[in-house]
N, C-alpha and C. Protein backbone atom coordinates (compact mmCIF):
# COMPACT_ATOMS: atom_id res chain seq x y z
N UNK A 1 0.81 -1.19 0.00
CA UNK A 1 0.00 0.00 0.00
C UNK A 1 0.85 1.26 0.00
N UNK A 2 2.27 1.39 0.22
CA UNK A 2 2.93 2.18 -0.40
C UNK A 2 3.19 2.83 -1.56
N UNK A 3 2.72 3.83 -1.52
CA UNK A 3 3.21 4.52 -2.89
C UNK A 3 3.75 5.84 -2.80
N UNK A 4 4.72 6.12 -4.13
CA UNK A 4 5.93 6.72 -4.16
C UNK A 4 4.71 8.33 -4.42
N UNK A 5 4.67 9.15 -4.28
CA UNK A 5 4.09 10.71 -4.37
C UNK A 5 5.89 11.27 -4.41
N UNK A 6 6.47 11.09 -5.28
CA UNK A 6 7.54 11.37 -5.70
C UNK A 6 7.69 12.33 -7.19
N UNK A 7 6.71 11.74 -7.98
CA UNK A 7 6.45 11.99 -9.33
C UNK A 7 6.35 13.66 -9.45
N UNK A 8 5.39 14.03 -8.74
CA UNK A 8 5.22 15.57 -8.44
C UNK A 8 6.18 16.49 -8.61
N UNK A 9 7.70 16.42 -7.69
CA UNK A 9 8.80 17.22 -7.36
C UNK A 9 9.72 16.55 -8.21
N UNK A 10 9.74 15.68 -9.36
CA UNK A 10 10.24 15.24 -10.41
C UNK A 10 9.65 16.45 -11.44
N UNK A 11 8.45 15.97 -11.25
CA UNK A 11 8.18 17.05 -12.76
C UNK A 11 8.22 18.40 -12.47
N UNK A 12 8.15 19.00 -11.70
CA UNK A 12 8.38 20.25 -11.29
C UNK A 12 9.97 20.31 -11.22
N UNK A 13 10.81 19.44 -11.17
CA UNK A 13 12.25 19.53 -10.98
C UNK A 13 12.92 19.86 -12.59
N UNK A 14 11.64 18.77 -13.48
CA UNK A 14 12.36 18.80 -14.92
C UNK A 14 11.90 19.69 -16.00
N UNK A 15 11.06 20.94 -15.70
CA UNK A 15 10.27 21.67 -15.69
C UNK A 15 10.86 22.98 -15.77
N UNK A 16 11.30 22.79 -14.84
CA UNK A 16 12.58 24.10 -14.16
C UNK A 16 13.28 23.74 -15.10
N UNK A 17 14.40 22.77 -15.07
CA UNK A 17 15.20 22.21 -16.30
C UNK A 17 14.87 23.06 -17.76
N UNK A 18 13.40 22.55 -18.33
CA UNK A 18 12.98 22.88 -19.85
C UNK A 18 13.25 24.35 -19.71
N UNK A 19 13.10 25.15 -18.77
CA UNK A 19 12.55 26.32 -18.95
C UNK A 19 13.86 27.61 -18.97
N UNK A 20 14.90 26.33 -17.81
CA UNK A 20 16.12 27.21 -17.70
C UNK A 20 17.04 26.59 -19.12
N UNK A 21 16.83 25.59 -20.00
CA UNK A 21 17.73 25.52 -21.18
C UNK A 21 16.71 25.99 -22.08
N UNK A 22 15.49 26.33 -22.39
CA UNK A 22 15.26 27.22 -23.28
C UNK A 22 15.69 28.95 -22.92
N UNK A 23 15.98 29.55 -22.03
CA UNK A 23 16.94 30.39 -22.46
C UNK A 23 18.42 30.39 -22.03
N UNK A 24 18.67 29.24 -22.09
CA UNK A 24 20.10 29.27 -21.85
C UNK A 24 20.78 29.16 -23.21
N UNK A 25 20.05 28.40 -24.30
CA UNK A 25 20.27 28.22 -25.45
C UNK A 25 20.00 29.41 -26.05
N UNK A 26 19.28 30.30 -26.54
CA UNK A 26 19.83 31.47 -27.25
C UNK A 26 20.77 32.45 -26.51
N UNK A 27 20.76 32.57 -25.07
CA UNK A 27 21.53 33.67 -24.44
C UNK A 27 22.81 32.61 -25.16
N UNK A 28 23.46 31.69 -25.12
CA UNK A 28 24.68 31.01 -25.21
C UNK A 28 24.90 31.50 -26.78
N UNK A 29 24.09 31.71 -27.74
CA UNK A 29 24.18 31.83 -29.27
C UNK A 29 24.28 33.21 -29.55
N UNK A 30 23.67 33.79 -28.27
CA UNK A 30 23.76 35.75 -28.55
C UNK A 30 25.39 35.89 -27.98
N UNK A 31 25.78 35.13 -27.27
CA UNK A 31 27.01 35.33 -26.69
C UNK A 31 28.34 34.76 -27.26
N UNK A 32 27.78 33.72 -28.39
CA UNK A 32 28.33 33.53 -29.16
C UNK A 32 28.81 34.04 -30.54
N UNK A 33 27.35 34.78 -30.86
CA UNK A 33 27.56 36.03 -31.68
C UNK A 33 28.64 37.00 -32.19
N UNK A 34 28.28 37.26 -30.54
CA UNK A 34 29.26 38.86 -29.85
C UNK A 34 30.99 38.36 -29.63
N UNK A 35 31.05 37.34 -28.86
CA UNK A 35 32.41 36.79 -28.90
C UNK A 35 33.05 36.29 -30.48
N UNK A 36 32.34 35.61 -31.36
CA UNK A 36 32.81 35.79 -32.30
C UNK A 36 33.34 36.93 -33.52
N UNK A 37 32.33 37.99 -33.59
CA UNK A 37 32.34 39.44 -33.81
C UNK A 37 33.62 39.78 -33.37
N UNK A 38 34.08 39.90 -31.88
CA UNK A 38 35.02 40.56 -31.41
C UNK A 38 36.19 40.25 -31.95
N UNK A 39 35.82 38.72 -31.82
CA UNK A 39 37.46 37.47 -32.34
C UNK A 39 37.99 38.18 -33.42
N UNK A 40 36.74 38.06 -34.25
CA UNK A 40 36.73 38.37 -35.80
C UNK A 40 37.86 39.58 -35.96
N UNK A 41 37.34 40.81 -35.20
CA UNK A 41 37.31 42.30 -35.59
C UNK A 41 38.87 42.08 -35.00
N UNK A 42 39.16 41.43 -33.92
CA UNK A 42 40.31 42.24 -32.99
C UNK A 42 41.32 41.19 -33.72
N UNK A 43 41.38 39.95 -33.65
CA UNK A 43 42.53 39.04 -34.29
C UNK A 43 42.48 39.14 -35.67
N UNK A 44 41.74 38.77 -36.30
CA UNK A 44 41.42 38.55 -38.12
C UNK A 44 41.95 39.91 -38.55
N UNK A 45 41.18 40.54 -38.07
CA UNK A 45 41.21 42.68 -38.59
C UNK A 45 42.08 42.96 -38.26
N UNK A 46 42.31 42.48 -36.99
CA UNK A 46 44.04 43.39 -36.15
C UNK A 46 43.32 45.04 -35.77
N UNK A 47 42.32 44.81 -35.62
CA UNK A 47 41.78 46.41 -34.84
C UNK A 47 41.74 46.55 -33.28
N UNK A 48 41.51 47.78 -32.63
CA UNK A 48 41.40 47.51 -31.43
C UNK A 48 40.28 46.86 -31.03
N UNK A 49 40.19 46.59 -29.73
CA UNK A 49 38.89 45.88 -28.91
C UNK A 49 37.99 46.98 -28.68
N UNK A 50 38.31 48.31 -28.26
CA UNK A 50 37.77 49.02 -27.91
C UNK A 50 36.63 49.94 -29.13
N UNK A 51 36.96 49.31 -30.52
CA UNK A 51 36.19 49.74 -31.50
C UNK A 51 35.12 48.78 -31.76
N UNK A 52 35.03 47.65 -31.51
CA UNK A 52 34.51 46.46 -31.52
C UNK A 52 32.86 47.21 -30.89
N UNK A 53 32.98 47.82 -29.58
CA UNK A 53 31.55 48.37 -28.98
C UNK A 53 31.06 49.60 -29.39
N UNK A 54 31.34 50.26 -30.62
CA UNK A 54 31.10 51.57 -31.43
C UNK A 54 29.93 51.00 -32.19
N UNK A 55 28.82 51.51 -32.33
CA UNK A 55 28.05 51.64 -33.16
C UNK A 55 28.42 51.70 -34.95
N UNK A 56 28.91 52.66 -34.86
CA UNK A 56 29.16 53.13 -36.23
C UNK A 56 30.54 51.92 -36.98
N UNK A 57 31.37 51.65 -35.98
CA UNK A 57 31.74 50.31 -36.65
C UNK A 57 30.97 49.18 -37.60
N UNK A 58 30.20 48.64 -36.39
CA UNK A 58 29.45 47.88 -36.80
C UNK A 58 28.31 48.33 -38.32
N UNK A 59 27.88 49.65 -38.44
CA UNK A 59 26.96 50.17 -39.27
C UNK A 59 28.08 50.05 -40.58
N UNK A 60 29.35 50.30 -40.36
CA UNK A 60 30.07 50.43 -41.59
C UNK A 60 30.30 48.31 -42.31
N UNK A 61 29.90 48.37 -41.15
CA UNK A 61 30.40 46.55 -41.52
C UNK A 61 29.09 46.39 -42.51
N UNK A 62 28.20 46.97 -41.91
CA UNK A 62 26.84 46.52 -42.57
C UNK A 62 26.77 47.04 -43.99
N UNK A 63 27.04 48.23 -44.11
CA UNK A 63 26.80 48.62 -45.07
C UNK A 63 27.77 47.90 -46.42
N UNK A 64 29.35 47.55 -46.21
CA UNK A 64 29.67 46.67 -47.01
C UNK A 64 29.33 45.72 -47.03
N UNK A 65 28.44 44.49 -46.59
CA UNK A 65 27.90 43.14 -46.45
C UNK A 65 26.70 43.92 -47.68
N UNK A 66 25.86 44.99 -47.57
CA UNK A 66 24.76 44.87 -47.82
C UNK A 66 24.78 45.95 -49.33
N UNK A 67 26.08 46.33 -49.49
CA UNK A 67 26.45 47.80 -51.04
C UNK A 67 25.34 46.82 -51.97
N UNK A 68 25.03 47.54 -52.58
CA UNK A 68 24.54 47.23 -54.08
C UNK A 68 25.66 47.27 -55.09
């Protein structure tokens, strides 16, 4: 006549789980983004780091990706 009432604080345990790797998975891909960007700009480019967080950098990047 024992039974396990265990099931409950399982699914509520794996729950938490779904909810903390659905945004752990894009924050990890936005951060992957940005760290790659930087890699890119500061090793590949040989620019500083400190241009890497300029706006207008980035707008000039865009605009050659996107010239007609």
């Amino acid at each position: 006549m024992d039974r396990d009432h265990d099931d409950k604080p399982a699914r509520r345990k794996t729950a938490r789980w779904r909810i903390v790797i659905r945004w752990m998975i894009p924050l990890f891909l936005v951060l992957a983004l940005i760290g790659g960007m930087a890699f890119g700009y500061v090793f590949i480019g040989k620019q500083s780091l400190s241009d890497v967080f300029e706006w207008k950098t980035w707008q000039h990047v865009i605009d050659l990706v996107f010239a007609p």
